[in-house]
Protein backbone atom coordinates (compact mmCIF):
# COMPACT_ATOMS: atom_id res chain seq x y z
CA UNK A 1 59.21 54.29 29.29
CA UNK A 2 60.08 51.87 31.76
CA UNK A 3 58.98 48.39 32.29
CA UNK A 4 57.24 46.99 34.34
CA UNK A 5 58.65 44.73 36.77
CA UNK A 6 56.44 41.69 39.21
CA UNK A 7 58.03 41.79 42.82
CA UNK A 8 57.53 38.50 44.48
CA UNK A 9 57.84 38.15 47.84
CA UNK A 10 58.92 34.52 48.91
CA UNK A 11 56.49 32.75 50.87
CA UNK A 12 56.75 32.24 54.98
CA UNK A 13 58.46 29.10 56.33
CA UNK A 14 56.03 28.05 58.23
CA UNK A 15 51.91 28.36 57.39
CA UNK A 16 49.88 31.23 58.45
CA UNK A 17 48.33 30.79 62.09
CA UNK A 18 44.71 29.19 62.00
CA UNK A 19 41.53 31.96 63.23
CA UNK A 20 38.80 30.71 64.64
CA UNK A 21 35.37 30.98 62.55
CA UNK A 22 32.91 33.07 63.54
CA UNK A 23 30.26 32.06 66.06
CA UNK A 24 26.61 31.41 64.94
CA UNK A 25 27.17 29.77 61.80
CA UNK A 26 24.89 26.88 61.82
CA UNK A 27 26.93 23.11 61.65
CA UNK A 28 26.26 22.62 58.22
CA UNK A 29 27.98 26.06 57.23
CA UNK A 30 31.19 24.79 59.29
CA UNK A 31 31.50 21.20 58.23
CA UNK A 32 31.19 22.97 54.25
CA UNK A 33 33.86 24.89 54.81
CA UNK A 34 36.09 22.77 56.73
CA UNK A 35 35.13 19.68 53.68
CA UNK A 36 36.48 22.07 50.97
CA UNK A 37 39.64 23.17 53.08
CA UNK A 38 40.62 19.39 53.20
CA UNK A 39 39.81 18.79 49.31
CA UNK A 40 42.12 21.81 48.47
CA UNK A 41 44.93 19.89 50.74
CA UNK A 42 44.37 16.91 49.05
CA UNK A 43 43.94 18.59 45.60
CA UNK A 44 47.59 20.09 46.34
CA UNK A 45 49.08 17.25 47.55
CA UNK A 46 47.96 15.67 44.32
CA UNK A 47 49.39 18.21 42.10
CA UNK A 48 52.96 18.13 44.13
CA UNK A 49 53.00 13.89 43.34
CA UNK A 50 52.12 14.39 39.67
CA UNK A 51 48.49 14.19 39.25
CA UNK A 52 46.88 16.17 37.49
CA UNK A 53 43.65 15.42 36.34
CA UNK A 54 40.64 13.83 37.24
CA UNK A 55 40.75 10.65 35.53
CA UNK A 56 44.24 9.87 37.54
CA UNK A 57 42.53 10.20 40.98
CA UNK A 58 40.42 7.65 42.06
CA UNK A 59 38.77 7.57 45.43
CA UNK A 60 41.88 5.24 46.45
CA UNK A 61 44.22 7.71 45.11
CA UNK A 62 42.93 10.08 47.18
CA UNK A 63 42.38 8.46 50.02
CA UNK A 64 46.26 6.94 50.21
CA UNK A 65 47.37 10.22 49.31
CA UNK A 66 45.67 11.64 52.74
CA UNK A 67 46.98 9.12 54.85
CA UNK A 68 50.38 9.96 53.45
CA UNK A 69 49.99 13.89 54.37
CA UNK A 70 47.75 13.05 57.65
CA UNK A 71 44.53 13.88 57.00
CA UNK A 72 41.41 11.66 58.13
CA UNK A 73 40.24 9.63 55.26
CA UNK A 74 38.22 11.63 53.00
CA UNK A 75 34.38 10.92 52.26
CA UNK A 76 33.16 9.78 48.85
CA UNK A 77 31.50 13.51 48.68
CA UNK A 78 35.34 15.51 49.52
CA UNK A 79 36.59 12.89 46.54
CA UNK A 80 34.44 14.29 44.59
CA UNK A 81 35.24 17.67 45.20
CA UNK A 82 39.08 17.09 44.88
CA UNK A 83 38.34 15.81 41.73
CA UNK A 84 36.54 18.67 40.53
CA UNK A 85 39.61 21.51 41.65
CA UNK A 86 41.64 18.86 39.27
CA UNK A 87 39.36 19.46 37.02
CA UNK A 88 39.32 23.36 37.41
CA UNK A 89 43.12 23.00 36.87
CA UNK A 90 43.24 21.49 33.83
């Protein structure tokens, strides 16, 4: 019997092109989605500096950590929701 081996193909150099969302969603449907697209950016930002769970990421945290990577300061609610993908991570 043979083994099996995990091919891995290395990611892109450059990020996959943005789609538009569909039309007819109403606002609050968009401005969800777009709120949790910016917490995962900030939650992987986080990660790559070190933190790694909740307790190490205070709004400030956070919030310095987006100006760093240019992204409009976060609300209190999008702190709270990169805090709880650190938490998912632990």
């Amino acid at each position: 019997m043979t083994a099996a081996t995990l091919i891995t193909k290395p990611l892109p150099a450059h990020p996959l092109p943005k789609k538009p969302l569909p039309a007819g969603w109403p606002r609050e449907r968009y401005e969800s989605h777009n709120r949790r697209l910016k917490a995962m950016r900030l939650a992987i930002a986080l990660l790559d500096t070190g933190v790694y769970r909740p307790e190490q990421a205070p709004n400030r945290t956070i919030r310095s950590t987006a100006a760093e990577i240019g992204v409009h300061t976060p609300s209190d609610t999008t702190c709270r929701m990169v805090r709880a993908l650190l938490y998912d991570h632990c």
